[in-house]
Structures are given as structure tokens and as C-alpha cells.
Protein backbone atom coordinates (compact mmCIF):
# COMPACT_ATOMS: atom_id res chain seq x y z
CA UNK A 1 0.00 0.00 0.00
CA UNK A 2 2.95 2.44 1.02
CA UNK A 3 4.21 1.90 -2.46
CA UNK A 4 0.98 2.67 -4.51
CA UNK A 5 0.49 5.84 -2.05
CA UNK A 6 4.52 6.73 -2.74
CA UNK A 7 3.39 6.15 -6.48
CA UNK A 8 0.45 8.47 -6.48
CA UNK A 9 1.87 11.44 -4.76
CA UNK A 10 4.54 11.02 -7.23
CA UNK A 11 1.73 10.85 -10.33
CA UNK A 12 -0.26 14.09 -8.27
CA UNK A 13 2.79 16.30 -8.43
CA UNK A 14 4.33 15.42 -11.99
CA UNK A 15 0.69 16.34 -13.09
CA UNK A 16 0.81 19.37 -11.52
CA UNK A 17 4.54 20.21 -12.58
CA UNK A 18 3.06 19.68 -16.17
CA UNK A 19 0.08 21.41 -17.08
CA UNK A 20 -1.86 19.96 -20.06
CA UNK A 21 -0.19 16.84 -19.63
CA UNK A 22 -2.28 13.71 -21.24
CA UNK A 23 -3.59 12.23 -17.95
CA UNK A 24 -5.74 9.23 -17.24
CA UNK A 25 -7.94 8.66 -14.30
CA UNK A 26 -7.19 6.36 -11.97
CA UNK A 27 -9.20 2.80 -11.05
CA UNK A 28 -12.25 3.34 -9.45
CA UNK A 29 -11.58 3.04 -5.82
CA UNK A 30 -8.02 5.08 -6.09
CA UNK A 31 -8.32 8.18 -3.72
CA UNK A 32 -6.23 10.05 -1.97
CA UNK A 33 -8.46 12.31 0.38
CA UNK A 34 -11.36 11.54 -1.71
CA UNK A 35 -9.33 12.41 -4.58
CA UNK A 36 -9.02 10.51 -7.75
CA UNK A 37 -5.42 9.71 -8.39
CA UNK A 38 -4.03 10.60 -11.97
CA UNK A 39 -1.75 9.00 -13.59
CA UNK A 40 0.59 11.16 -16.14
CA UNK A 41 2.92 8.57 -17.00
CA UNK A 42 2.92 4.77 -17.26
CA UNK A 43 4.67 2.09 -15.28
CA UNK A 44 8.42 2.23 -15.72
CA UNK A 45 8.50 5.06 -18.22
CA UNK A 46 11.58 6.40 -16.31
CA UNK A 47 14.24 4.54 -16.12
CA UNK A 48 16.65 3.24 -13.88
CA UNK A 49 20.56 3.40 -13.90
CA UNK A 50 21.42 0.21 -13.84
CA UNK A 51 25.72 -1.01 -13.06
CA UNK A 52 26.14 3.14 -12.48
CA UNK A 53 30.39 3.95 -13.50
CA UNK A 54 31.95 6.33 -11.35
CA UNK A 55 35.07 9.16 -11.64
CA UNK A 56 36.91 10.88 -9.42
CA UNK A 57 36.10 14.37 -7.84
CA UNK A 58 38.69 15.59 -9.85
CA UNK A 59 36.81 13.93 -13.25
CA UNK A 60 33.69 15.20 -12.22
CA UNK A 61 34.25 18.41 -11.34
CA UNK A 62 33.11 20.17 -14.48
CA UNK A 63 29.88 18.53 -15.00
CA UNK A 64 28.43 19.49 -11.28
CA UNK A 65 27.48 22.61 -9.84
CA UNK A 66 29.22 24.50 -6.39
CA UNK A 67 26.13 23.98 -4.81
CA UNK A 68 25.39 20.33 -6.42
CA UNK A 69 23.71 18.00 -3.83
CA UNK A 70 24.54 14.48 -3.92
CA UNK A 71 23.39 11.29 -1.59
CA UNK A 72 26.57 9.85 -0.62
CA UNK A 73 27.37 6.03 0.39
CA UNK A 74 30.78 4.80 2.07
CA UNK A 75 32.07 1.85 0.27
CA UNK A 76 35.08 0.93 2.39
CA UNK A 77 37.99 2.99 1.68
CA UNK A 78 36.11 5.55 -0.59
CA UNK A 79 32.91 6.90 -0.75
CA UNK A 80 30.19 6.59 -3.83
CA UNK A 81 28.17 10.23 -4.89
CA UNK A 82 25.34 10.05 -6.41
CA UNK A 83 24.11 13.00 -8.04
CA UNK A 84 20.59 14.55 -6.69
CA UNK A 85 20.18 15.73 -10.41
CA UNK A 86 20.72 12.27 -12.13
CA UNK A 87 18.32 11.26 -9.30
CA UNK A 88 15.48 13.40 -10.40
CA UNK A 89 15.71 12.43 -13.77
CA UNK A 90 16.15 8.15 -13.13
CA UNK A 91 15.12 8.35 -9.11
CA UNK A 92 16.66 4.80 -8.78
CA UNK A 93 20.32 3.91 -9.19
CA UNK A 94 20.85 0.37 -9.24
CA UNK A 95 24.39 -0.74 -7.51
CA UNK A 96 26.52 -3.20 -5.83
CA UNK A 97 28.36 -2.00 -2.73
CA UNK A 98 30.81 -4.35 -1.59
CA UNK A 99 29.25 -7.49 -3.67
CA UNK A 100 25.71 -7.11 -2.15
CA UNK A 101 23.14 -5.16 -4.19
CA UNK A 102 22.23 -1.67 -3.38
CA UNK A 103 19.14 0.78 -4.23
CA UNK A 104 19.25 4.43 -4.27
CA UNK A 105 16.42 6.32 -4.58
CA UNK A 106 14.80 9.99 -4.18
């Protein structure tokens, strides 16, 4: 249920982020307050990065901002950044961390 609700907030604010957007009602029964969810894009129409490549802070220094913010994740003697802007545009990274598999999301 948590994920349908996570879903629908998601579909509420895209739709509102994107006026005339093609939108679709939701299933009877979908409500959120007594409102019907809409649903601007279908399943998995973004998609994930899967087996993500990483460079250096050096390396990546041009492409990010000053002020860039990044979710960060320790991998032993380094730590990974992943980029909040990537994030909005894939919102789940798909990783291994030490051999065991790893999901970031925002």
C-alpha cells in the first residue's frame, strides 16, 4: 500500500509540474483524500541506472554545480556520490556495494 500511495503522490505532483499533460484517471476506488489519483505517466516510463560507472572528484568536477547536492554512500575505503540531479531524472540507481546489491532512490 505504502508503495501505490509513494506512487500516487509522485503521479499528483508530476501532473501538476506539467500542465496539459495527457492524464488518465485512476481505477475506481483510487483516492487520496477523496481524490481521484491521476496517472501522467505509465509504469516504468523512467528509467533506472542500472551497473552506475563512477570518476573521481577531480573527473567530475566540471559537469556538477558549487552547490550540487549528492546522496553519498561509504564503500570501504572511498565513498560513492550520487548525483541529486541524475536522481530526479532516473530516481533509482541500481548498484553493488561491496558485492551485495544496493538501491538508491529519491
Amino acid at each position: 500500500m505504502a508503495q501505490i500511495v509513494w506512487r500516487s503522490l509522485l503521479t499528483l505532483v508530476l501532473a501538476s509540474a506539467a500542465p496539459g499533460a495527457a492524464t488518465r484517471s485512476a481505477a475506481a476506488g483510487e483516492l487520496i483524500q477523496g481524490s481521484p489519483i491521476l496517472t501522467v505517466l505509465p509504469q516504468d516510463a523512467i528509467p533506472a541506472i542500472d551497473a552506475p560507472t563512477f570518476v573521481s572528484a577531480t573527473e567530475a568536477d566540471p559537469f556538477l554545480r558549487p552547490d550540487e547536492l549528492v546522496l553519498s554512500l561509504p564503500d570501504g575505503g572511498t565513498a560513492r556520490a550520487y548525483s541529486a540531479w541524475q536522481l530526479n531524472h532516473h530516481e533509482i540507481v541500481n548498484d553493488t556495494v561491496e558485492g551485495r546489491p544496493v538501491v538508491v532512490t529519491w
